[in-house]
C-alpha atoms as a PDB file:
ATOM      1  CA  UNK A   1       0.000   0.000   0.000  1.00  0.00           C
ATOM      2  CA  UNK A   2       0.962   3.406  -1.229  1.00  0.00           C
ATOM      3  CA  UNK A   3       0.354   7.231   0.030  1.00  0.00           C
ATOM      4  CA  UNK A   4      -0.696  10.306  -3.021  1.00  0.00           C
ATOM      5  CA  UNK A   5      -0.546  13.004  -1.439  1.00  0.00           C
ATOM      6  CA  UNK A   6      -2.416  16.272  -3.170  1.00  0.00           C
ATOM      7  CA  UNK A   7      -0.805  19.350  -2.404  1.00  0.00           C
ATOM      8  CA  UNK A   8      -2.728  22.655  -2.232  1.00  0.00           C
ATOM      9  CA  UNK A   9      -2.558  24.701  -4.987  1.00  0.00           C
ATOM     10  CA  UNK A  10      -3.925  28.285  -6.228  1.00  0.00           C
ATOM     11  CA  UNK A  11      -7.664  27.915  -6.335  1.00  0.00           C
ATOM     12  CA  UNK A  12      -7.726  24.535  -4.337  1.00  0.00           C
ATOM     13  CA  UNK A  13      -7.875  25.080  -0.159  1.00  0.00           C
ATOM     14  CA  UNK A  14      -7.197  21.650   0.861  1.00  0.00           C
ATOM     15  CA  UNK A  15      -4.704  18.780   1.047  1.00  0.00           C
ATOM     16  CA  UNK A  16      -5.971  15.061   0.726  1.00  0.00           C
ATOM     17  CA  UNK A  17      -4.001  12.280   1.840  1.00  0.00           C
ATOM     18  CA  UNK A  18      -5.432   8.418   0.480  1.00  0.00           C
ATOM     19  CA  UNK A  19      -3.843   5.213   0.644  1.00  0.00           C
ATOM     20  CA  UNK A  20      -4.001   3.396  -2.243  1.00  0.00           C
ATOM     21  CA  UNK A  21      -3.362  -0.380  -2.860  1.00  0.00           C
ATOM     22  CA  UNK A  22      -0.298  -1.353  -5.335  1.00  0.00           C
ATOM     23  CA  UNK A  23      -3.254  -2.068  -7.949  1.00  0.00           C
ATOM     24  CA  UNK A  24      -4.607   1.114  -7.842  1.00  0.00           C
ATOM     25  CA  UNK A  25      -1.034   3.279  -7.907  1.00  0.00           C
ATOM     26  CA  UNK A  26      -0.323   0.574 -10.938  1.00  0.00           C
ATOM     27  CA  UNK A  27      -3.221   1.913 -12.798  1.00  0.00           C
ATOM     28  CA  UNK A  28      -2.711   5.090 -12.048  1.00  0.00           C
ATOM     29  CA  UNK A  29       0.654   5.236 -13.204  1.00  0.00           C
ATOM     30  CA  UNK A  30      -0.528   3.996 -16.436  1.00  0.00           C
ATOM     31  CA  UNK A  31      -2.694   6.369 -16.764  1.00  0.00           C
ATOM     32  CA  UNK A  32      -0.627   9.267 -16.303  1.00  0.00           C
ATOM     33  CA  UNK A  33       1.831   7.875 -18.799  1.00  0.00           C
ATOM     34  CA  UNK A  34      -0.649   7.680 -21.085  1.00  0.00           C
ATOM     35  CA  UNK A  35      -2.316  11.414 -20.512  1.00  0.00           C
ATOM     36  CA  UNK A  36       0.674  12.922 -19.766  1.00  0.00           C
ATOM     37  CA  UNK A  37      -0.128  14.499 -16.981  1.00  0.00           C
ATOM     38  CA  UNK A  38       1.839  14.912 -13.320  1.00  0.00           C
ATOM     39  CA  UNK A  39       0.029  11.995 -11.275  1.00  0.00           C
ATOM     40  CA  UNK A  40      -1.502  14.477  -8.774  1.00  0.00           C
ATOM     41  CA  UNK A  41      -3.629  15.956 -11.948  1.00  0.00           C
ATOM     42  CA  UNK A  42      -4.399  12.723 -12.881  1.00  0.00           C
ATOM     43  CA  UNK A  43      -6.259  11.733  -9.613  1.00  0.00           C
ATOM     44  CA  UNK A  44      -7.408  15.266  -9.399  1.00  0.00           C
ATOM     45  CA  UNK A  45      -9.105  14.583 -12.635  1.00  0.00           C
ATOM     46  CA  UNK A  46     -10.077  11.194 -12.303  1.00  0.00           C
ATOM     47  CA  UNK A  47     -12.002  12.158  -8.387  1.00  0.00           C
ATOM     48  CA  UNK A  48     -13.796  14.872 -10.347  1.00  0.00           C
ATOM     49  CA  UNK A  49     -15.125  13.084 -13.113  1.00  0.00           C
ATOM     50  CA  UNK A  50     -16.095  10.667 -10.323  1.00  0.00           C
ATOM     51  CA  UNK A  51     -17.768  13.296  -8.382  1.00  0.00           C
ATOM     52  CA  UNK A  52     -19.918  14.604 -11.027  1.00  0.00           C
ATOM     53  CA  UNK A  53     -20.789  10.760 -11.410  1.00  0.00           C
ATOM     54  CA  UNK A  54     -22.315  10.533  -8.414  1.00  0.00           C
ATOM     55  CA  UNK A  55     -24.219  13.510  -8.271  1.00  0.00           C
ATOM     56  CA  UNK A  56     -25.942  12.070 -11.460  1.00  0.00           C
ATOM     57  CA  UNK A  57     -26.571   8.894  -9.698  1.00  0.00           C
ATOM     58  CA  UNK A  58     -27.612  11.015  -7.170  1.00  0.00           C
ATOM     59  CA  UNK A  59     -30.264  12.948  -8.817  1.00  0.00           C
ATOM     60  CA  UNK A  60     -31.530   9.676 -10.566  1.00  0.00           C
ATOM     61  CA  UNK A  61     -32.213   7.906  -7.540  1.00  0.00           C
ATOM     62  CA  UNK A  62     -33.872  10.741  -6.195  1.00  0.00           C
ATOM     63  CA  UNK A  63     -35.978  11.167  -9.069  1.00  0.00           C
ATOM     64  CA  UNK A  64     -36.820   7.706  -9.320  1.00  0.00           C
ATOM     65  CA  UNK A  65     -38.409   7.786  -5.419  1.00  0.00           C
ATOM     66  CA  UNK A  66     -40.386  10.858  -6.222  1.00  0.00           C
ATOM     67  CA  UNK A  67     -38.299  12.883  -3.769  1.00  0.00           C
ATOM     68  CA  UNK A  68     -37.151  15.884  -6.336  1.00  0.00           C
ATOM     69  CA  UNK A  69     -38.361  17.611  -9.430  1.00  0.00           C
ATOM     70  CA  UNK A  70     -36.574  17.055 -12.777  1.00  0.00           C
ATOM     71  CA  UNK A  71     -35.504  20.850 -12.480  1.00  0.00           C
ATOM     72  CA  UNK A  72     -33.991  19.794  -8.993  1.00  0.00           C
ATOM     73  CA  UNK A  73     -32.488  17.060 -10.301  1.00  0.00           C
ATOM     74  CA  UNK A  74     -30.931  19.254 -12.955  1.00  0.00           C
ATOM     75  CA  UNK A  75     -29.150  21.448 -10.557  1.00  0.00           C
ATOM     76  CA  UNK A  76     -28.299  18.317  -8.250  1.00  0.00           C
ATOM     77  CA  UNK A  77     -26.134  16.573 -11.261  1.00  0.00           C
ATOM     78  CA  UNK A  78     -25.038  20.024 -12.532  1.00  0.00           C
ATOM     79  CA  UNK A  79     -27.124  19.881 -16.142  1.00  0.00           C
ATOM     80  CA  UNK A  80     -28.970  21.478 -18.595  1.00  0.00           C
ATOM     81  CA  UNK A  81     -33.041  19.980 -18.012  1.00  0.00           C
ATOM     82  CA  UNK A  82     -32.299  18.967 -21.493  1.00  0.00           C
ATOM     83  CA  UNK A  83     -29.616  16.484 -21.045  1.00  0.00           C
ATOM     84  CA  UNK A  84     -31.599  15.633 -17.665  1.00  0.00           C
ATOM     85  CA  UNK A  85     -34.951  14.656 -19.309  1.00  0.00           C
ATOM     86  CA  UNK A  86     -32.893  12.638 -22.097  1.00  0.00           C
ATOM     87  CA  UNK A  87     -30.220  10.993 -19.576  1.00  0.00           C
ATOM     88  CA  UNK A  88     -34.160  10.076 -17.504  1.00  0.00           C
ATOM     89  CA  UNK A  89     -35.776   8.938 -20.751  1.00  0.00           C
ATOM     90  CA  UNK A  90     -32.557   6.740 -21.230  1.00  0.00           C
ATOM     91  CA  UNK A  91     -33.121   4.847 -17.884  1.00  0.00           C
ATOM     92  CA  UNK A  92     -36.302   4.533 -18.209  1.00  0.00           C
ATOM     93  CA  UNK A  93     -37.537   7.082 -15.427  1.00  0.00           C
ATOM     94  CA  UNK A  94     -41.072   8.279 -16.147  1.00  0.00           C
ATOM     95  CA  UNK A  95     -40.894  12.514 -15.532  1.00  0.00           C
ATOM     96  CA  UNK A  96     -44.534  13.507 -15.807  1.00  0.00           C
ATOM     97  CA  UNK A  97     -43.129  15.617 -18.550  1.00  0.00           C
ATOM     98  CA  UNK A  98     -44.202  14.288 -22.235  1.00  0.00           C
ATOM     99  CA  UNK A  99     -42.407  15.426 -25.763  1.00  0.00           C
ATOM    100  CA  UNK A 100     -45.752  17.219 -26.447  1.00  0.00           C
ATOM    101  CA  UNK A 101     -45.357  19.157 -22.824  1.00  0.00           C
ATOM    102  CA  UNK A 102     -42.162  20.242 -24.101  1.00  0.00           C
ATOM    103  CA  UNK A 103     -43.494  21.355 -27.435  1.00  0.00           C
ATOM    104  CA  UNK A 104     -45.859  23.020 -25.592  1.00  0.00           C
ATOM    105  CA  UNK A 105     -43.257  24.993 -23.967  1.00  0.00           C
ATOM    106  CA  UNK A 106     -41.120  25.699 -27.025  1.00  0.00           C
ATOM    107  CA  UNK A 107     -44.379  27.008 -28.448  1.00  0.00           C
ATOM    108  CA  UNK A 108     -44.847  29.415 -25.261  1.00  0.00           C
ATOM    109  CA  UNK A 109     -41.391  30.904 -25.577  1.00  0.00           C
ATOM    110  CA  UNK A 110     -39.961  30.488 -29.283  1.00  0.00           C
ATOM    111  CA  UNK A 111     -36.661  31.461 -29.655  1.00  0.00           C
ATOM    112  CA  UNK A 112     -35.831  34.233 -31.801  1.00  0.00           C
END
């Protein structure tokens, strides 16, 4: 088992320590040979595509229990309510809102 340690830098307030197994730093290391990038931007980039993961995940359980609106859910996984009403009509997650709802809309406020 291995230590990455993240270093602050300009515009980021906070350290973060993780131990890693060898597996993990292996991968990693490929990785950063193949982006070549410094192995601190590498997990840097690889936590915050992970993050923004699981506020999708997030938002789609919440929207499958009823608990948030598909404008909440927007916000929650950091979307347009475009890509949020096609990433629900992907999995299958019934909105309330219909293509002819949204046509209705478009109708309401064309774009000029």
């Amino acid at each position: 088992m291995q230590f990455i340690k993240i270093y602050t830098v300009k515009n980021m307030p906070a350290t973060v320590s993780v131990r890693l197994d060898d597996e993990m730093i292996k991968d990693i290391e490929l990785l950063k040979e193949e982006s070549q990038v410094d192995r601190s931007e590498l997990v840097r980039r690889l936590l915050d595509r992970a993050l923004k993961q699981a506020k999708i995940e997030k938002a789609i359980e919440l929207l499958r229990k009823h608990k948030i609106s598909i404008g909440k859910a927007s916000e929650l996984a950091e979307m347009t309510l475009y890509e949020m009403i096609e990433l629900c009509r992907t999995h299958d997650i019934h909105i309330g809102y219909s293509p002819g709802d949204l046509k209705k809309d478009l109708d309401r406020f064309p774009i000029k």
